[in-house]
Protein backbone atom coordinates (compact mmCIF):
# COMPACT_ATOMS: atom_id res chain seq x y z
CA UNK A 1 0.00 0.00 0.00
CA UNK A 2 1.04 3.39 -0.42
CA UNK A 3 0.41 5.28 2.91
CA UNK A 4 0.50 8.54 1.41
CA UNK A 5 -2.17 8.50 -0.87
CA UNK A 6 -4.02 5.91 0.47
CA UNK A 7 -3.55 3.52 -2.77
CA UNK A 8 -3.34 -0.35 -2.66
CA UNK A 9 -0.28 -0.95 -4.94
CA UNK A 10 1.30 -4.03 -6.12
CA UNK A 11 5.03 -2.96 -6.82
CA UNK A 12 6.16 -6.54 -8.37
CA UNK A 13 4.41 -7.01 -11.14
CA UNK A 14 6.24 -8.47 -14.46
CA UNK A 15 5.68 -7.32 -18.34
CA UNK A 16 6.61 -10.51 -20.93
CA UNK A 17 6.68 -9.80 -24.85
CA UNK A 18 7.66 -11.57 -27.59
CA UNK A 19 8.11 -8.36 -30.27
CA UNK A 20 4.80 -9.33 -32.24
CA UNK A 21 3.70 -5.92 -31.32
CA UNK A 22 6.84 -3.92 -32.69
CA UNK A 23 7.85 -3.46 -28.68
CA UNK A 24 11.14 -4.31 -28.64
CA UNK A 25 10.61 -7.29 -26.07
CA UNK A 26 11.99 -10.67 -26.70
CA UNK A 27 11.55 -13.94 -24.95
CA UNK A 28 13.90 -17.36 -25.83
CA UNK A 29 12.18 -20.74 -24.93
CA UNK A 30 14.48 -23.43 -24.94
CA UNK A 31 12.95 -26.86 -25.05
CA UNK A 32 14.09 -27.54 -21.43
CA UNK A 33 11.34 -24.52 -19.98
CA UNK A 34 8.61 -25.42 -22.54
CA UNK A 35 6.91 -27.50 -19.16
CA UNK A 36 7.51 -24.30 -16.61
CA UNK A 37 6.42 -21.55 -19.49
CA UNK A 38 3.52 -23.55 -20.23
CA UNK A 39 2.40 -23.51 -16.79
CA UNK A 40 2.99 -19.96 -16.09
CA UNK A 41 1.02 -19.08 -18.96
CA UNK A 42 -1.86 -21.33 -18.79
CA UNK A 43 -1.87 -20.04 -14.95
CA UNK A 44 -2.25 -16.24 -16.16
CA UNK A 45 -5.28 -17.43 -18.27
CA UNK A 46 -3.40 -17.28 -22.04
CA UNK A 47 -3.08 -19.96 -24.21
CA UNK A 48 0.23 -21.69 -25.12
CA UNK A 49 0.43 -20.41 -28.53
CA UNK A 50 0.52 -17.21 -27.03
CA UNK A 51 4.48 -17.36 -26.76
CA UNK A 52 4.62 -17.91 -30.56
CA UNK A 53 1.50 -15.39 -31.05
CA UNK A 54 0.56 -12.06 -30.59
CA UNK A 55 2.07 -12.61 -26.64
CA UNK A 56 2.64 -8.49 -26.58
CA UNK A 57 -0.77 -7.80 -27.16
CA UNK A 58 -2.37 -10.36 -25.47
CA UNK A 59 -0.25 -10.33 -22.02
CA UNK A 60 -1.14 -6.81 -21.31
CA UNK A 61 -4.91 -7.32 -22.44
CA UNK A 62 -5.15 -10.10 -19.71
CA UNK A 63 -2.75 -7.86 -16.86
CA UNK A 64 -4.82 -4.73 -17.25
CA UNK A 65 -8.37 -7.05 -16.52
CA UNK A 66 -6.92 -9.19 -13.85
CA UNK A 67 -6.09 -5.49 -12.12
CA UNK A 68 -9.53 -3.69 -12.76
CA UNK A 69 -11.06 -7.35 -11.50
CA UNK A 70 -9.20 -7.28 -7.93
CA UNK A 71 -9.06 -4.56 -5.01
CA UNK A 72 -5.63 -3.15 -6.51
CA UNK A 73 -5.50 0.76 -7.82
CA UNK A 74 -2.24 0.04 -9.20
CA UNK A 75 0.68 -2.01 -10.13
CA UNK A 76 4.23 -1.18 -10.58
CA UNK A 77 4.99 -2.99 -14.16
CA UNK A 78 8.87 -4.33 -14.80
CA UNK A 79 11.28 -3.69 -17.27
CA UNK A 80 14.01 -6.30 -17.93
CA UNK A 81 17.27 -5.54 -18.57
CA UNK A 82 19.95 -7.46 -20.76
CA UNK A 83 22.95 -9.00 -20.03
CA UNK A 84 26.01 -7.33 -20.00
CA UNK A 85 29.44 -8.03 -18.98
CA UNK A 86 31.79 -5.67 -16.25
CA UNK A 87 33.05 -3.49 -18.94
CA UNK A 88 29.56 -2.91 -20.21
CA UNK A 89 29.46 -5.17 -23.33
CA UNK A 90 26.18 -6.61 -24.28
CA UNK A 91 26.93 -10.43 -24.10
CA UNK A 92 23.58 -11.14 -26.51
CA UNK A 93 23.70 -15.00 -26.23
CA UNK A 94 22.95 -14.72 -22.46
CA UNK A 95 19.35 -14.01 -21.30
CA UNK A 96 15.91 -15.18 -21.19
CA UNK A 97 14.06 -12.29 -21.59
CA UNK A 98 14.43 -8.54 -22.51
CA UNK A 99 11.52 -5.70 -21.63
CA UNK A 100 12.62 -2.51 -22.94
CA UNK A 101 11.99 0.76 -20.55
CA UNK A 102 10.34 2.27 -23.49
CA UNK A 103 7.90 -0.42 -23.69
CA UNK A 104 7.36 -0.10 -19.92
CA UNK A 105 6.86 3.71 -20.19
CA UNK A 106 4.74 3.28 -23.13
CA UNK A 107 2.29 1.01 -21.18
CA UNK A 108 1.81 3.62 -18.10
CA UNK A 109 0.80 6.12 -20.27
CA UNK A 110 -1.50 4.04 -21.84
CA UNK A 111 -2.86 2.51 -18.99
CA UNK A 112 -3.20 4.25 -15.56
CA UNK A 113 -3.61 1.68 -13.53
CA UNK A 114 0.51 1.05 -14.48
CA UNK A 115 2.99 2.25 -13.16
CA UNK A 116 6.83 2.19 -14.71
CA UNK A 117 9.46 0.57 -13.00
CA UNK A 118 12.99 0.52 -15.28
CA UNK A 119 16.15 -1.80 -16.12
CA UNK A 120 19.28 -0.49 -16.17
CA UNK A 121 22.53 -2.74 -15.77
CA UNK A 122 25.24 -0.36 -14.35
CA UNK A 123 28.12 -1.38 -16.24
CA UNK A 124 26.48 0.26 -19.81
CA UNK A 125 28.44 3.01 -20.70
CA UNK A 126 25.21 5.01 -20.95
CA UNK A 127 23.92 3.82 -17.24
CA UNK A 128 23.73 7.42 -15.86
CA UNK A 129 22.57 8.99 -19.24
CA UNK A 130 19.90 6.36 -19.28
CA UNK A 131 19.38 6.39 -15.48
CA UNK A 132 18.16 10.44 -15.83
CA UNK A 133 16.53 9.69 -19.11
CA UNK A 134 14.38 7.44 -16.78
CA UNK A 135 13.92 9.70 -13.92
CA UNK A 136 12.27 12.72 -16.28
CA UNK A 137 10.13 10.69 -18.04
CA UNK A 138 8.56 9.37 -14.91
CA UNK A 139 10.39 6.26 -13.17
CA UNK A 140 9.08 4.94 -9.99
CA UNK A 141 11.84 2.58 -9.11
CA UNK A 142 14.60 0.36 -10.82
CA UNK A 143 14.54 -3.13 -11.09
CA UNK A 144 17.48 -5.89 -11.64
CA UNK A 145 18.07 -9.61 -11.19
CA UNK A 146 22.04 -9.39 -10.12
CA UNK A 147 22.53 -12.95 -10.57
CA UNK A 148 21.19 -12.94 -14.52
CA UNK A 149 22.02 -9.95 -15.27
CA UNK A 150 25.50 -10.19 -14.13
CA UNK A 151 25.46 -7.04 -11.76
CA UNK A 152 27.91 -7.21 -9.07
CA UNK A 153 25.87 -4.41 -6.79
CA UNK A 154 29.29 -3.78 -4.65
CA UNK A 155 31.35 -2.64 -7.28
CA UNK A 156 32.62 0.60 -7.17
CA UNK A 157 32.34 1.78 -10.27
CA UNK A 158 28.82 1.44 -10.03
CA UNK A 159 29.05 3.90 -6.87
CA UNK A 160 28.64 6.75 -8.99
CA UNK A 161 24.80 5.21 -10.49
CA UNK A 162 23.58 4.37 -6.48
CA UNK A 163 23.92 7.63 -5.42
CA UNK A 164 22.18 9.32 -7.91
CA UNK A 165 19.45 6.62 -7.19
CA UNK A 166 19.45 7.60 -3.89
CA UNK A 167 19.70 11.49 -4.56
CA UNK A 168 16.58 10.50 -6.74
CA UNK A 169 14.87 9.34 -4.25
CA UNK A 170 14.72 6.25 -7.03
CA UNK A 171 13.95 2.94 -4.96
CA UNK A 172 16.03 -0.86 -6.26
CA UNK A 173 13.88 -4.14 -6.30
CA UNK A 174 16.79 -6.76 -6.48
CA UNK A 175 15.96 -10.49 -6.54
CA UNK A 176 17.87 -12.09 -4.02
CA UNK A 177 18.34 -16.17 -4.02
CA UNK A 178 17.34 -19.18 -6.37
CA UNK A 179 15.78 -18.62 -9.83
CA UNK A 180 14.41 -20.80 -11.63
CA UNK A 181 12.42 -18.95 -14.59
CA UNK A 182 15.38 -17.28 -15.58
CA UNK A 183 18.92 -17.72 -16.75
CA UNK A 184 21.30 -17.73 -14.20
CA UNK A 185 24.44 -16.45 -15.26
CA UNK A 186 26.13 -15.86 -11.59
CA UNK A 187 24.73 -17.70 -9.11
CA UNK A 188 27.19 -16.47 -6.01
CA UNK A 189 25.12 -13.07 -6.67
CA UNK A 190 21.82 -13.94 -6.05
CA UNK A 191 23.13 -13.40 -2.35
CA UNK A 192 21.64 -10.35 -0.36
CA UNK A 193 24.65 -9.47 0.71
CA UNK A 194 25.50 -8.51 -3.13
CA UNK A 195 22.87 -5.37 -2.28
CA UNK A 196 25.87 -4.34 0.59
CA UNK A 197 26.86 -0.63 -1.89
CA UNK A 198 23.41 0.72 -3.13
CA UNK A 199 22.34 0.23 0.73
CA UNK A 200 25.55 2.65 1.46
CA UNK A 201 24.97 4.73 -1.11
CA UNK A 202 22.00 5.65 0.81
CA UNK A 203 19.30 3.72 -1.63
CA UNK A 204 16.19 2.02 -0.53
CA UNK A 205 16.35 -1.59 -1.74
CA UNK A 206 13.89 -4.22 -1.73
CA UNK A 207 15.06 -7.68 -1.67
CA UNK A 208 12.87 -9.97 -3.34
């Protein structure tokens, strides 16, 4: 809930695309997840052809009716980041899934019961361009999955992008432990104690 305006809000709420929509998103299914990604979808209410189909189109269709159907005013929709490496290189054979912020932002002003939470891995070169590029055009909070998205939280360089978070006011959602929809690319970072320098830095992080 948010306290200050009296809204029920659901702040961890994911966007999947497959780009049949022109959105940017993408979504690899290798044969070993077919099982899990059929149940996940069947469990939202879509069919399984969906992943192959129009998934962009459909996907929000069913979020947006699930969250005028229950007691929530809001939810806080997810962008996904890719995978880079500690130099910022985009390592484009690792990944499961990509949401652009664009698309994210593009969806809460269509939609006001969204709200847009962004992806941004650290290491880009652009990080802090992109990180204020976020912040004006209406960012509630920053999202990343430090163990598939190969963020080390405590590196320094990354110093620098916390404390503008923080100076933003700009919350972190990091998932924290096992995954098992997702690629894990480093698993010794899906430990809390990964989220040891934004907490310094002065940022508010939920660990998921």
């Amino acid at each position: 809930a948010s306290p200050a305006s009296g809204r029920i809000i659901d702040m961890h709420v994911h966007i999947v695309g497959n780009g049949s929509g022109g959105t940017g998103c993408w979504i690899r299914t290798p044969v070993s997840r077919w099982p899990l990604q059929a149940i996940m979808v069947r469990h939202v209410g879509l069919p399984l052809n969906a992943l192959w189909g129009d998934l962009d189109r459909l996907f929000v269709e069913r979020l947006v009716s699930l969250v005028r159907d229950s007691s929530l005013d809001a939810v806080v929709i997810l962008a996904q980041e890719q995978v880079y490496d500690a130099q910022g290189r985009l390592l484009e054979k690792l990944g499961t899934a990509y949401v652009p912020n664009d698309y994210v932002f593009q969806l809460a002003r269509q939609y006001p019961e969204f709200l847009p939470a962004v992806s941004i891995h650290p290491a880009r070169a652009d990080a802090l361009e992109e990180l204020e590029r976020c912040l004006a055009a209406g960012a509630v909070m920053m999202k990343c999955l430090p163990n598939c998205q190969n963020i080390d939280c405590n590196d320094r360089r990354y110093a620098r992008f916390w404390e503008r978070m923080a100076e933003a006011g700009l919350p972190l959602l990091a998932h924290t432990g096992g995954e098992h929809t997702l690629q894990v690319v480093r698993p010794e970072l899906a430990d809390p104690r990964t989220l040891t320098l934004p907490l310094e830095c002065g940022v508010t992080v939920i660990a998921a």
